[in-house]
Protein backbone atom coordinates (compact mmCIF):
# COMPACT_ATOMS: atom_id res chain seq x y z
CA UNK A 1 47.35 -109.32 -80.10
CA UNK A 2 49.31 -106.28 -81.05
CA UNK A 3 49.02 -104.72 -84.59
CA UNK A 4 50.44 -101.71 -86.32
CA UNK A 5 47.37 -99.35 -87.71
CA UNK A 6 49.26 -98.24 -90.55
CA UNK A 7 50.44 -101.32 -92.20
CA UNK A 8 48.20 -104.21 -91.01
CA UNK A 9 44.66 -104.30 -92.28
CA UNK A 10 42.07 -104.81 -88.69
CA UNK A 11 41.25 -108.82 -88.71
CA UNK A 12 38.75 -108.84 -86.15
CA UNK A 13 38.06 -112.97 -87.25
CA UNK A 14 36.21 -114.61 -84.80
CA UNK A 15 36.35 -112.69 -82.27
CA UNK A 16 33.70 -110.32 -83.70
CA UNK A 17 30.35 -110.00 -82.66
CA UNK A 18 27.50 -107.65 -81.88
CA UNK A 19 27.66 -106.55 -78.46
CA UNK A 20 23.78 -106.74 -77.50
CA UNK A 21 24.56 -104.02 -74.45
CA UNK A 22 24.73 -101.28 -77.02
CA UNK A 23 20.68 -101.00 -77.25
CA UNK A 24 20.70 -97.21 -78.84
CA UNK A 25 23.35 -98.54 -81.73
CA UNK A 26 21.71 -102.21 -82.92
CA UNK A 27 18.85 -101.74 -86.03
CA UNK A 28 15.18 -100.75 -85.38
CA UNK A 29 13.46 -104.21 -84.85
CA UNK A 30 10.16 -102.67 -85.86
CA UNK A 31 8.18 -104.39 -88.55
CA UNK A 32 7.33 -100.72 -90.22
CA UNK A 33 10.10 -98.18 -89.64
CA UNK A 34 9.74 -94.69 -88.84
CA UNK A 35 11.26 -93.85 -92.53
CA UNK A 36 8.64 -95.83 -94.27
CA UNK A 37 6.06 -94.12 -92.89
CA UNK A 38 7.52 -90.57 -93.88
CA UNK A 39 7.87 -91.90 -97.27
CA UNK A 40 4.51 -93.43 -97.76
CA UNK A 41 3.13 -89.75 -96.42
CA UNK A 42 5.90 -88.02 -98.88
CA UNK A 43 4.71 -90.06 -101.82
CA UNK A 44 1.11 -89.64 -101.07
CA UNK A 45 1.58 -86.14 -100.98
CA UNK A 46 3.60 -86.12 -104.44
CA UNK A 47 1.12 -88.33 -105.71
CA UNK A 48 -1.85 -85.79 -105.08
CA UNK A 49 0.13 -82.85 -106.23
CA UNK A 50 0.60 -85.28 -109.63
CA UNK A 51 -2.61 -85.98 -109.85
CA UNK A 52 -3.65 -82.05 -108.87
CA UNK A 53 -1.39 -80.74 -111.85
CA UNK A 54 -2.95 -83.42 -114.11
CA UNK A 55 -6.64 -81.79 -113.34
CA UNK A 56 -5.25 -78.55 -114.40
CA UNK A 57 -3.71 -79.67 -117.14
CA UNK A 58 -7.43 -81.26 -118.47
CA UNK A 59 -9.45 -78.39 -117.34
CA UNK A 60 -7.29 -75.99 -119.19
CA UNK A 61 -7.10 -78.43 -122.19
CA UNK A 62 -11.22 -78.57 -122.17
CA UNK A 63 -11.51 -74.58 -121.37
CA UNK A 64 -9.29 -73.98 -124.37
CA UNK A 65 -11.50 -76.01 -126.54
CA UNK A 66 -15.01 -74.49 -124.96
CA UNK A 67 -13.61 -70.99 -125.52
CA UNK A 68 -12.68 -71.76 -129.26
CA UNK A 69 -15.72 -73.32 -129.86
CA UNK A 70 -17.45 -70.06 -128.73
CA UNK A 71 -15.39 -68.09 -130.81
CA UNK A 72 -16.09 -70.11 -133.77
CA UNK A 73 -20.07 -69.45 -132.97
CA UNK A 74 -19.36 -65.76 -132.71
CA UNK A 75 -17.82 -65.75 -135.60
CA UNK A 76 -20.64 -67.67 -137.33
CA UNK A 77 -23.36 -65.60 -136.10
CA UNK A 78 -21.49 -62.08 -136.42
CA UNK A 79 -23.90 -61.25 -139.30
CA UNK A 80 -27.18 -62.04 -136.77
CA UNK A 81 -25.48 -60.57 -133.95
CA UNK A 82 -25.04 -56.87 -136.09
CA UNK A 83 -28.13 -56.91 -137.17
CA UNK A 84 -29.44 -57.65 -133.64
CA UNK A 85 -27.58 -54.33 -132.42
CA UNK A 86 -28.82 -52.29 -134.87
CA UNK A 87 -32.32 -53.48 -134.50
CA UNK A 88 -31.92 -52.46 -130.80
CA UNK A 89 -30.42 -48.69 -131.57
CA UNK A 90 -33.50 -48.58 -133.99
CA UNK A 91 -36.08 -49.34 -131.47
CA UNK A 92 -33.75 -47.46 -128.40
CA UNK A 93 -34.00 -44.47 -131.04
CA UNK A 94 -37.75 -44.33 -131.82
CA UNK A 95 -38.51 -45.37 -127.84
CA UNK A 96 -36.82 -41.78 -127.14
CA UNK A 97 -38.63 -40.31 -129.55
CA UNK A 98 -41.98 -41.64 -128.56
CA UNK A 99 -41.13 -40.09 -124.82
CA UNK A 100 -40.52 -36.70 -125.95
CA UNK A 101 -43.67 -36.96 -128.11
CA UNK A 102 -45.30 -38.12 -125.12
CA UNK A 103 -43.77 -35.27 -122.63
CA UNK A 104 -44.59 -32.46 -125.72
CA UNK A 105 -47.98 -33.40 -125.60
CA UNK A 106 -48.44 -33.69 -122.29
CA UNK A 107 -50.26 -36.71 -120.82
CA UNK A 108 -53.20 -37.68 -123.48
CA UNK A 109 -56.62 -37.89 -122.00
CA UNK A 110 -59.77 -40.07 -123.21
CA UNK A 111 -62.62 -38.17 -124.30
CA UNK A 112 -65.52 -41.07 -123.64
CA UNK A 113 -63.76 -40.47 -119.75
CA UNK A 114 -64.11 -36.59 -120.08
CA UNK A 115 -67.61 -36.88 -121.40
CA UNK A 116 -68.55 -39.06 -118.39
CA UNK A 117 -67.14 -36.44 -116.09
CA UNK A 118 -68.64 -33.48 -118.13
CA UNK A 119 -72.11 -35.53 -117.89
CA UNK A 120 -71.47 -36.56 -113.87
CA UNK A 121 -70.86 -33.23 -112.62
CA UNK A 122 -73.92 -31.17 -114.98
CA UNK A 123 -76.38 -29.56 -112.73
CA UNK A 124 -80.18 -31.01 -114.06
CA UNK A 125 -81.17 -27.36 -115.45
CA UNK A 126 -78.11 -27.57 -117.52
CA UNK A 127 -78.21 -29.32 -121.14
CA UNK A 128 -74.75 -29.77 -122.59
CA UNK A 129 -75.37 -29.42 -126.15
CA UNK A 130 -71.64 -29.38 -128.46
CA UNK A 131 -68.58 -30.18 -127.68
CA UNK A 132 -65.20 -29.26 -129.55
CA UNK A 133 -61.77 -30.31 -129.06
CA UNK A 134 -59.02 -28.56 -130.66
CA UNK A 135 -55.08 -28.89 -130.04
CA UNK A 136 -55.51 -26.10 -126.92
CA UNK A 137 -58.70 -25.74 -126.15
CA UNK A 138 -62.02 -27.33 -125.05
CA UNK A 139 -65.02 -25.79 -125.87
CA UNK A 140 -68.33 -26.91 -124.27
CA UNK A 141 -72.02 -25.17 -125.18
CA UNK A 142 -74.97 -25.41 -124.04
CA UNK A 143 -78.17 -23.76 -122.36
CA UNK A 144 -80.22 -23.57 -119.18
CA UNK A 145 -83.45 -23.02 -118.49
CA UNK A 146 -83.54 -20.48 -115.65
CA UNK A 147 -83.90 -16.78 -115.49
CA UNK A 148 -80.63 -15.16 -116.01
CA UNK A 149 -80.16 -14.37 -112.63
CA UNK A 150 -80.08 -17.99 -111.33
CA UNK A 151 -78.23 -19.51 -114.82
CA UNK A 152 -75.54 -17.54 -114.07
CA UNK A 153 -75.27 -18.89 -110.14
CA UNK A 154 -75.89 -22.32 -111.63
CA UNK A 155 -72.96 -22.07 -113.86
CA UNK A 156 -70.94 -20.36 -111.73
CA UNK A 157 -71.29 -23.27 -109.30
CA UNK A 158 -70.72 -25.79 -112.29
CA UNK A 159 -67.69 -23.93 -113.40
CA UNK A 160 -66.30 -24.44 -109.79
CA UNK A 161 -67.34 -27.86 -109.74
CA UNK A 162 -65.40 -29.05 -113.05
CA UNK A 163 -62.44 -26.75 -111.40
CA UNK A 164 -62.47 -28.99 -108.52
CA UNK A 165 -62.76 -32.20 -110.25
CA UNK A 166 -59.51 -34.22 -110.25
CA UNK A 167 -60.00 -35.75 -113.77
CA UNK A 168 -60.56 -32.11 -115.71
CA UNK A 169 -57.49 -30.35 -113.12
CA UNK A 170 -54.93 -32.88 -114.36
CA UNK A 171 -56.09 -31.70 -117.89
CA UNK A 172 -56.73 -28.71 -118.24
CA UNK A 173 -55.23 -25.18 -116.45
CA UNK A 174 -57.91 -22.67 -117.30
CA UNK A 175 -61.94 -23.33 -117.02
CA UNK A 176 -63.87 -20.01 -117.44
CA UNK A 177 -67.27 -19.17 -118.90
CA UNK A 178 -66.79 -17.63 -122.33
CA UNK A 179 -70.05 -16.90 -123.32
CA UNK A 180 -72.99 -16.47 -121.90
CA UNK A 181 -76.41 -14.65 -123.88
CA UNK A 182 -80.05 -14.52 -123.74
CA UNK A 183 -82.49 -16.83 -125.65
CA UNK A 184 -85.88 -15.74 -126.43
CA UNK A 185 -88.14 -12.91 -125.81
CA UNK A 186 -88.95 -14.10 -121.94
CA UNK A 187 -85.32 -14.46 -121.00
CA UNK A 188 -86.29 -18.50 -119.74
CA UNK A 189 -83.40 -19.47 -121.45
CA UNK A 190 -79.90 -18.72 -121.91
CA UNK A 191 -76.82 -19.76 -124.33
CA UNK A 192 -73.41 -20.34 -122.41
CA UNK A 193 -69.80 -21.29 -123.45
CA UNK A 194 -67.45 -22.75 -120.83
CA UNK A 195 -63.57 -22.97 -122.49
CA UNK A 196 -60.69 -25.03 -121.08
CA UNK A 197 -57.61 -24.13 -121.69
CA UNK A 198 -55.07 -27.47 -121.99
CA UNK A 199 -52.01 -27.52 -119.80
């Protein structure tokens, strides 16, 4: 059979047929190709991304509406919120002011707590008899009833004694005897005046 490639159309007729030797040309006989697989993997991957960009989409949608609510309870409670800050600067203001009232004076001491240590540290010849408090000073009189001789080694110790004592140091800078006179013809008794001097 001869024919001319240019003018006669190819009529293969019957004796066309798949040649069975070519193995690497003839159709995939698998039941699931190689291509459906990629595309089940490709969808399922555009699918995700779909459904990805759809959870954005809500969350933003729902973020949008929580942060406009907010704003529309800001705006609502501006009034409370004003007042709130200026209660605080009030109270920030007069907490200043009651620390340097508190560093001007120094720190404050109880006087039932001073009398206890006045009282704990008196030698038993010694009667404390007045006691005055003024913005610098503490004054404390009283007698003995010794010779003047050993009153003044008794308050001389007693003056070192309230020196020494933690409570009255933290107090008070200066503790000196004053005063100090004679009581009666005999000279039994004597008059003293310790002063301490406030820090």
């Amino acid at each position: 059979m001869k024919f001319n490639r240019k003018d006669e159309p190819l009529d293969l007729g019957v004796y066309w047929h798949f040649d069975c030797r070519l193995a690497d040309e003839l159709p995939e006989d698998n039941v699931v190709r190689l291509r459906f697989l990629v595309d089940v993997v490709l969808g399922a991957v555009a699918f995700a991304l779909l459904l990805l960009c759809a959870w954005f989409a809500y969350t933003n949608g729902t973020l949008g509406g929580s942060i406009a609510d907010w704003e529309r309870r800001l705006a609502a409670n501006q009034k409370e919120a004003e007042d709130l800050r200026k209660l605080q600067q009030s109270t920030n203001s007069t907490a200043k002011r009651i620390d340097q009232a508190y560093e001007l004076a120094g720190s404050p001491f109880l006087t039932s707590l001073l009398l206890l240590d006045l009282g704990r540290t008196r030698p038993a010849d010694i009667s404390l008899e007045s006691i005055a408090l003024s913005e610098t000073t503490l004054v404390v009189r009283g007698s003995v009833n010794q010779p003047s001789d050993r009153a003044t080694q008794l308050l001389s110790r007693y003056i070192d004694i309230l020196r020494q004592e933690p409570a009255l140091s933290a107090h008070f800078k200066d503790i000196i005897l004053s005063a100090f006179d004679r009581v009666g013809l005999q000279g039994d008794a004597q008059t003293f005046e310790i002063t301490m001097r406030k820090k």
